[in-house]
N, C-alpha and C. Protein backbone atom coordinates (compact mmCIF):
# COMPACT_ATOMS: atom_id res chain seq x y z
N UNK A 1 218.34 120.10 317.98
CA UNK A 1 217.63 120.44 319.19
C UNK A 1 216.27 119.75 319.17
N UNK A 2 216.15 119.21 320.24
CA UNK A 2 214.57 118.63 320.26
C UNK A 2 213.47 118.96 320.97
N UNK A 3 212.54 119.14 321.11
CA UNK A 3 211.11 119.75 321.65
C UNK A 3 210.96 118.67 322.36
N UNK A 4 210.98 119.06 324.11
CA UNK A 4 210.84 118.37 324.98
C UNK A 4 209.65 118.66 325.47
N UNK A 5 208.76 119.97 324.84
CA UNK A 5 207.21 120.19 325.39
C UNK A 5 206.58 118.63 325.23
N UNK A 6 205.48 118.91 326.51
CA UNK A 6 204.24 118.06 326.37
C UNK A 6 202.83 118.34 325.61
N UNK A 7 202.65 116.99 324.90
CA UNK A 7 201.65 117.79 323.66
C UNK A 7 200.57 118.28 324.38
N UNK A 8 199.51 119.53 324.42
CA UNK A 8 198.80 119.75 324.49
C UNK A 8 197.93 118.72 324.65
N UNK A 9 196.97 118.85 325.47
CA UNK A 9 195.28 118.04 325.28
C UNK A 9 194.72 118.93 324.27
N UNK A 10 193.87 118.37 323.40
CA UNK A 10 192.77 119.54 322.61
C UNK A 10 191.89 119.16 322.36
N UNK A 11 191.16 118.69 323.50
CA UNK A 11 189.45 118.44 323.61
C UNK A 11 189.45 116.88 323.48
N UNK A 12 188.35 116.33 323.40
CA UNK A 12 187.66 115.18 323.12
C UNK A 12 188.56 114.19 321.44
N UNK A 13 188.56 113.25 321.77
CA UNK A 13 189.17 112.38 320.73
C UNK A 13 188.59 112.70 319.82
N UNK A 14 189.19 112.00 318.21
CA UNK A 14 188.46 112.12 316.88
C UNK A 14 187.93 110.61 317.05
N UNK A 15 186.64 110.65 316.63
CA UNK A 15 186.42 109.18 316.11
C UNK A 15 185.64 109.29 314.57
N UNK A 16 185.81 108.05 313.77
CA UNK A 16 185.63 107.52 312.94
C UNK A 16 183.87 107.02 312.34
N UNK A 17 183.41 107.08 311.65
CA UNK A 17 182.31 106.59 311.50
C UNK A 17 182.06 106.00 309.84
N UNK A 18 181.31 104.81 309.51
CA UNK A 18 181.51 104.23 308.61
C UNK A 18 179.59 104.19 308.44
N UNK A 19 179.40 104.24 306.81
CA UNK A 19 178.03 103.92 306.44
C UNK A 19 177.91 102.41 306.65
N UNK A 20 176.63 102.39 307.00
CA UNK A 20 176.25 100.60 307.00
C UNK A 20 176.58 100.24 305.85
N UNK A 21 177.13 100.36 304.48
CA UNK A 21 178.09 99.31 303.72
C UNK A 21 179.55 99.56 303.94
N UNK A 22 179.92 99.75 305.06
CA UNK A 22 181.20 99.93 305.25
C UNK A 22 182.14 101.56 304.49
N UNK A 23 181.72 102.14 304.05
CA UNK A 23 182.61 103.10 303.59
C UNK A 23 182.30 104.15 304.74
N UNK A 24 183.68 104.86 304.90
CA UNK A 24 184.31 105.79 305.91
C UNK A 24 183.55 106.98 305.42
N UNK A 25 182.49 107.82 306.35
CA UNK A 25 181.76 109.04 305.69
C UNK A 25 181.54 110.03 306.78
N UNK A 26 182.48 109.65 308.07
CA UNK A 26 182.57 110.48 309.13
C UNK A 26 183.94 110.52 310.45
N UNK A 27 184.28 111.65 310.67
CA UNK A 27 185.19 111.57 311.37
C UNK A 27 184.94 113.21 312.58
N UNK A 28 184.21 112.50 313.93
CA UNK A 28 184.19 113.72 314.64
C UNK A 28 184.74 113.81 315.84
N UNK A 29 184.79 114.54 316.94
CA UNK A 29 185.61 115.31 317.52
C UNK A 29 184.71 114.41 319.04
N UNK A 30 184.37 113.56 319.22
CA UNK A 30 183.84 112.89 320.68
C UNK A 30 182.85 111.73 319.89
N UNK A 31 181.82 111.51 320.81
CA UNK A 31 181.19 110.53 320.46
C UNK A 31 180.12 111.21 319.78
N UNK A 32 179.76 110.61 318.62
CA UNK A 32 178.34 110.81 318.33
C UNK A 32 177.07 110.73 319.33
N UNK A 33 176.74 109.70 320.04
CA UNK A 33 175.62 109.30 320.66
C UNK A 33 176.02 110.05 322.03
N UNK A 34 176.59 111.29 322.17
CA UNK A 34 176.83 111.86 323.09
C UNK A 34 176.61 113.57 323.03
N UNK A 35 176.30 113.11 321.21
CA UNK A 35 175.54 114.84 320.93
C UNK A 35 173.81 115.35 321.38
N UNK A 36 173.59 116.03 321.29
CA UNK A 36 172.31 116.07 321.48
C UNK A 36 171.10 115.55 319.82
N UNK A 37 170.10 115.50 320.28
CA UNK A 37 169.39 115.12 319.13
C UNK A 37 168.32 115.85 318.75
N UNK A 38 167.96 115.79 317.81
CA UNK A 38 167.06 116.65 317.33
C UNK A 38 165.41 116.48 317.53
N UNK A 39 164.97 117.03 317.83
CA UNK A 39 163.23 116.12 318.49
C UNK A 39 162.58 116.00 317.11
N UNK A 40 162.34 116.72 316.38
CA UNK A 40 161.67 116.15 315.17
C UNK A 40 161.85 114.78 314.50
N UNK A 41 163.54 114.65 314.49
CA UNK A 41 163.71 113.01 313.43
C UNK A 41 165.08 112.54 314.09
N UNK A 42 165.19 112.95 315.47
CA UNK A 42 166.13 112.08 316.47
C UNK A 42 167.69 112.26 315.45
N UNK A 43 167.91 113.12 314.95
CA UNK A 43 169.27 113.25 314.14
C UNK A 43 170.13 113.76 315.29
N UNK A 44 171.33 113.36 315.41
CA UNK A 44 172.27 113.88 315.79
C UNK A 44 172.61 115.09 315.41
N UNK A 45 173.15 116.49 316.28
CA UNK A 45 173.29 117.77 315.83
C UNK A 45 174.77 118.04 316.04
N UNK A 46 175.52 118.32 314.79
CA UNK A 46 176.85 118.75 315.12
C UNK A 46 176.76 120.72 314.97
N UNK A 47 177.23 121.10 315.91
CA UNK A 47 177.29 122.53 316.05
C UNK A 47 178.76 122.90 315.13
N UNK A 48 178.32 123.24 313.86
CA UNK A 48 179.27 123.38 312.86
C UNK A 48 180.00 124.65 312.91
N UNK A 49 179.61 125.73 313.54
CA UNK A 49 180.41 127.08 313.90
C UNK A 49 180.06 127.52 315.12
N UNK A 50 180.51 128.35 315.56
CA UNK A 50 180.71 128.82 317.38
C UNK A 50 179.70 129.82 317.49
N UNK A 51 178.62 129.79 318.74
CA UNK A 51 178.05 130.69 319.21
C UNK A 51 178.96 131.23 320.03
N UNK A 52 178.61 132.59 320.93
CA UNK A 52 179.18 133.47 321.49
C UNK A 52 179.82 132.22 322.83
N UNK A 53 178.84 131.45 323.14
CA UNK A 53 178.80 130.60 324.54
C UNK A 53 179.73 129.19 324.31
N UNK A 54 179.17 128.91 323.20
CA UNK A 54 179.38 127.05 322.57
C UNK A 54 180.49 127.80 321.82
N UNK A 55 182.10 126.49 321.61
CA UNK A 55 182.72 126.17 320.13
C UNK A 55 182.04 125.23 319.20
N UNK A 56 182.24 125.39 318.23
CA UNK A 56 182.06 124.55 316.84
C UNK A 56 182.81 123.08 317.76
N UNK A 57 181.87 122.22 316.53
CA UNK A 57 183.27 120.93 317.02
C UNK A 57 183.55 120.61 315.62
N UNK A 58 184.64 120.19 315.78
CA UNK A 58 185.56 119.36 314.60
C UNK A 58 185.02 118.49 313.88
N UNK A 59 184.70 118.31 312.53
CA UNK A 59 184.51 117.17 312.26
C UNK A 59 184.99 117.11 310.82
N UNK A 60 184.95 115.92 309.44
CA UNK A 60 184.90 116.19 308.75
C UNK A 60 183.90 115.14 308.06
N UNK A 61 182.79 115.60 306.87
CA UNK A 61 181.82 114.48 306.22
C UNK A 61 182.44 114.00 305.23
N UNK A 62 182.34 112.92 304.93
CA UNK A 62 183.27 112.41 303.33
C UNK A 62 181.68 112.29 302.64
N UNK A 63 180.38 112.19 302.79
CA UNK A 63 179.56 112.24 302.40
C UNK A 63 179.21 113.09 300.80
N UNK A 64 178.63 112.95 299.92
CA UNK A 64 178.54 114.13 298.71
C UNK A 64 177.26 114.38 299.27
N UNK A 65 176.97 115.59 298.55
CA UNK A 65 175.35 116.27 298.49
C UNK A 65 174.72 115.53 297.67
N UNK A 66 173.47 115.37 298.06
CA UNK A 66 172.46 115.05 297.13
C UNK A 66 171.69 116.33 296.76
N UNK A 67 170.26 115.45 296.43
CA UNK A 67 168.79 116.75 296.02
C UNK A 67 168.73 117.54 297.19
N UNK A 68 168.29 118.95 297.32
CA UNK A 68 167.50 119.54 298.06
C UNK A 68 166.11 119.50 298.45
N UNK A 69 165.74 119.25 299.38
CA UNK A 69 164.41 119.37 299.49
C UNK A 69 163.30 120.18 300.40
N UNK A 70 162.45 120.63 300.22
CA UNK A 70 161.65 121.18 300.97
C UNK A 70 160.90 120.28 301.71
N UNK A 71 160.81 120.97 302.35
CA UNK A 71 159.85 119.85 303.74
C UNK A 71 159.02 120.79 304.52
N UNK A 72 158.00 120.13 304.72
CA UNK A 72 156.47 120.77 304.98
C UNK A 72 156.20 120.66 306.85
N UNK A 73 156.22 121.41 307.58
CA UNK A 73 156.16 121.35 308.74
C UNK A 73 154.88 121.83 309.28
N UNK A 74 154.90 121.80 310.67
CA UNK A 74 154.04 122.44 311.18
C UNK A 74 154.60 123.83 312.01
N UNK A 75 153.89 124.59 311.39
CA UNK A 75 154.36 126.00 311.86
C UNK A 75 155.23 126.69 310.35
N UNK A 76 155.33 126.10 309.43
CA UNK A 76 156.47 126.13 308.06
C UNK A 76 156.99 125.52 307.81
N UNK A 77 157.95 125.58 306.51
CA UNK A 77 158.69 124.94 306.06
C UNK A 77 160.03 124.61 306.10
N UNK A 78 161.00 123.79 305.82
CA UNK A 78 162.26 123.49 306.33
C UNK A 78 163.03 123.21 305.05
N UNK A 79 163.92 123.66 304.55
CA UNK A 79 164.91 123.12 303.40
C UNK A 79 165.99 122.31 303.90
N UNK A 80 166.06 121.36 303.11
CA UNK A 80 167.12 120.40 303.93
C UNK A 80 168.05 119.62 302.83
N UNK A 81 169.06 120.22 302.73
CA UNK A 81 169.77 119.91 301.83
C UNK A 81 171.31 118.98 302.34
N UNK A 82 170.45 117.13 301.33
CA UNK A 82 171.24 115.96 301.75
C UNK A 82 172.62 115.84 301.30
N UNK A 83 172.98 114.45 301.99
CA UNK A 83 174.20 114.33 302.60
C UNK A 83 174.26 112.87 302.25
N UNK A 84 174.74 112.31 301.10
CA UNK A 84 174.76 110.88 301.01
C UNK A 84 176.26 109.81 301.11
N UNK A 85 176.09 108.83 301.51
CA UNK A 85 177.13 108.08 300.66
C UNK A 85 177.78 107.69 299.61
N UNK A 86 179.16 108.16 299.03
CA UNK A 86 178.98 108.24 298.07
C UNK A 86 179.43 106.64 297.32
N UNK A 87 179.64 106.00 297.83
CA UNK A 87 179.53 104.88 297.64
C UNK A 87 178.13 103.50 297.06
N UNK A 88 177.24 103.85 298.13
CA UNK A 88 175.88 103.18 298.02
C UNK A 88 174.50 104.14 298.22
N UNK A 89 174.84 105.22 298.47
CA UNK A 89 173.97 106.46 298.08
C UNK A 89 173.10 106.28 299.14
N UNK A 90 173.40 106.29 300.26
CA UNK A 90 172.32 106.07 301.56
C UNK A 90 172.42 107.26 302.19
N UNK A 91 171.70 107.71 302.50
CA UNK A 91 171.47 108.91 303.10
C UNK A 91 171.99 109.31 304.41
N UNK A 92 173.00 110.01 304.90
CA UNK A 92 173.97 109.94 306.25
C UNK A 92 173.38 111.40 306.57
N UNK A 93 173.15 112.45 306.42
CA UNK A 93 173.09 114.04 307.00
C UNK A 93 172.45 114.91 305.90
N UNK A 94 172.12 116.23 306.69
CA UNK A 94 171.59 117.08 305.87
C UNK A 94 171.84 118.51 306.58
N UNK A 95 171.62 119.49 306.12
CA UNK A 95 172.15 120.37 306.53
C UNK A 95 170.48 122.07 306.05
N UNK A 96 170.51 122.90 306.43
CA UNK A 96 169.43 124.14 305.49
C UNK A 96 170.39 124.70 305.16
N UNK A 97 171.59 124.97 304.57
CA UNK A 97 172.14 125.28 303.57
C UNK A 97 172.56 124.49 302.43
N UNK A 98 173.00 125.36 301.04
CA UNK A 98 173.28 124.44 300.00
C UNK A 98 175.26 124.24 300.69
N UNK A 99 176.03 123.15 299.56
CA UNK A 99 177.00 122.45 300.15
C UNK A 99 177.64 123.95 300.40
N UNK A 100 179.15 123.77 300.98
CA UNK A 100 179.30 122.22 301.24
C UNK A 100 179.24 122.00 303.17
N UNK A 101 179.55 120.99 302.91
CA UNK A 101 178.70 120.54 304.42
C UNK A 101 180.18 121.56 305.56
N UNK A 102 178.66 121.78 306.72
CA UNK A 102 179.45 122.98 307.61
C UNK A 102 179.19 124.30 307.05
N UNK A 103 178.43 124.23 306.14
CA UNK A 103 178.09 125.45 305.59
C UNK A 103 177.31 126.53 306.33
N UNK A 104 176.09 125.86 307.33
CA UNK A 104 175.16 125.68 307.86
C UNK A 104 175.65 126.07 309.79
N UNK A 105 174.79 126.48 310.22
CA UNK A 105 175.17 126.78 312.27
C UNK A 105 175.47 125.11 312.66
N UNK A 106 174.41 124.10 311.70
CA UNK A 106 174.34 122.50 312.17
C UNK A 106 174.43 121.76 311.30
N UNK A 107 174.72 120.71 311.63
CA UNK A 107 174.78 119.67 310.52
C UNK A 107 173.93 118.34 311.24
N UNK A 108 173.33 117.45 310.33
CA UNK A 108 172.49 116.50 311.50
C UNK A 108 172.93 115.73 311.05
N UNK A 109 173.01 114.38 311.56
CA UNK A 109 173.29 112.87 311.47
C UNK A 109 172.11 112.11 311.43
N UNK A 110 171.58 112.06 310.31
CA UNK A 110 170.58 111.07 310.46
C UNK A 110 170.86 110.41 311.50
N UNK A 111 169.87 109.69 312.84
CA UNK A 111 170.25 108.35 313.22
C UNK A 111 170.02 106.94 312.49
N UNK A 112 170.61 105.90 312.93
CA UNK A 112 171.16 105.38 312.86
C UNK A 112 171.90 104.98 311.28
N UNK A 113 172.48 106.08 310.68
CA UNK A 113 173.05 105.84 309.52
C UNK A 113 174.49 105.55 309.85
N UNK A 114 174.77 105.78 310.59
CA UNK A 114 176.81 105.37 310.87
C UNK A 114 176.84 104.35 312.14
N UNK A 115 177.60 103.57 312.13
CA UNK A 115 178.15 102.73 312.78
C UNK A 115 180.14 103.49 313.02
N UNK A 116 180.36 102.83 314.45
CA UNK A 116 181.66 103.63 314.47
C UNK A 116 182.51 101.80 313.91
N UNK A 117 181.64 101.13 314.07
CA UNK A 117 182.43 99.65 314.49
C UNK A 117 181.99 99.35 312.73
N UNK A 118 183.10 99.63 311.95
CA UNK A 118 183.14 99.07 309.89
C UNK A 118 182.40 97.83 310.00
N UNK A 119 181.51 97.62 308.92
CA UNK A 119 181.15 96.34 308.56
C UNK A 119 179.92 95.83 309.58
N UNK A 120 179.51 96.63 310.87
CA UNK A 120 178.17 96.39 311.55
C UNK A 120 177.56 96.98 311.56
N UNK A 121 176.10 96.88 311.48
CA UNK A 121 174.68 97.16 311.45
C UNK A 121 174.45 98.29 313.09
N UNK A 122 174.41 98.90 313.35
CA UNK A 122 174.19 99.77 314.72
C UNK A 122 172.71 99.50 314.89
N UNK A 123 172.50 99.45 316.20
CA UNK A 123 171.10 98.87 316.56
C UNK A 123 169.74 99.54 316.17
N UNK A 124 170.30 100.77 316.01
CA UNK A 124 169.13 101.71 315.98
C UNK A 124 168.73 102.04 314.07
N UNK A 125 169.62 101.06 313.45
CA UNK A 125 169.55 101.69 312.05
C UNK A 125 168.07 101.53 310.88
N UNK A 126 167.56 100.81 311.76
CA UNK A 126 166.37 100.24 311.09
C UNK A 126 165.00 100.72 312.07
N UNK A 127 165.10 101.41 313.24
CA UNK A 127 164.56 101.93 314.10
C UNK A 127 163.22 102.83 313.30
N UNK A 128 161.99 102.24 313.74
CA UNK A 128 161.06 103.23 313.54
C UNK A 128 160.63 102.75 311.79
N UNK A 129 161.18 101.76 311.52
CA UNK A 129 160.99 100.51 310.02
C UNK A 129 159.45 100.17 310.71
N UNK A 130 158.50 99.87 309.83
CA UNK A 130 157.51 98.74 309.91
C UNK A 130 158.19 97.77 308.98
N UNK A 131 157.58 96.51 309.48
CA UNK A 131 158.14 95.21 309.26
C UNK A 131 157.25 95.05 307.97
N UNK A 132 158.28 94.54 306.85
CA UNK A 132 157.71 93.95 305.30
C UNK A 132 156.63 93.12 305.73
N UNK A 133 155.57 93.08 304.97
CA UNK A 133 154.51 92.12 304.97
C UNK A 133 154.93 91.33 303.75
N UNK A 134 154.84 90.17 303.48
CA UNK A 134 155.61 89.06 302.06
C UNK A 134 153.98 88.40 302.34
N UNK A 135 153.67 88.97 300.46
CA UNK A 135 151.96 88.03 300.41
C UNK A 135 152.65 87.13 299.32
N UNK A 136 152.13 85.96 299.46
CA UNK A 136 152.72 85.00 298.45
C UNK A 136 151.70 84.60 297.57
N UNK A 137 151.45 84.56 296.42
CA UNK A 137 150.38 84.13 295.44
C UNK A 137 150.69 82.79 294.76
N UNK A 138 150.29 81.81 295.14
CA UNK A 138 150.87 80.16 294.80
C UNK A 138 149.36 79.47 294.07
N UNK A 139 148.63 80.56 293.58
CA UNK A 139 147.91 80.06 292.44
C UNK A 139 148.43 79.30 291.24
């Protein structure tokens, strides 16, 4: 007997996301650059469990944890416990809980740490860099 149902829709596509050295360290449920961002450090916010109003969205980090750290604000302090590559150890997310990731109401995306397109640089990844000064000493 065969199942002639039609598959369900169930929300927004999965897409893929790769660290700028190419390794696979994200896979979420729509577009990234279509989440909201965070005003302090422009991170992408994934809503990792459901308010009464909002669902969670899907995702999964291939990322490991790094250090924890405290961070000094205005108005207090913030614990923010990272989210690296585990490949080239670049820093992709962080979360105020310890692991594992989703642990947390949010999870942030650094910007520009993922590219969806393997093997390219995303425009924004160097965003907010001052430019190397190179002093040359030819004494």
């Amino acid at each position: 007997m065969s199942d002639t149902r039609k598959p369900q829709a169930s929300g927004a596509a999965l897409r893929s996301y790769y660290c700028l050295c190419g390794d696979f360290v994200l896979v979420l449920q729509g577009k990234l650059d279509r989440l909201p961002q965070r005003k302090t450090d422009g991170a992408y916010i994934i809503r990792t469990q459901p308010s009464p109003s909002i669902p969670a969205r899907k995702f999964k980090l291939a990322a490991v944890p790094s250090e924890r750290i405290l961070l000094e604000r205005v108005g207090g302090t913030e614990i923010r416990q990272g989210f690296v590559c585990s490949r080239c150890r670049t820093p992709i997310a962080y979360q105020t809980t310890p692991p594992p990731a989703g642990n947390a109401p949010f999870l942030y995306i650094l910007k520009g740490a993922v590219t969806e397109t393997q093997g390219q640089i995303p425009p924004d990844a160097f965003e907010g860099e001052r430019a190397a000064v190179v002093v040359s000493n030819l004494a």
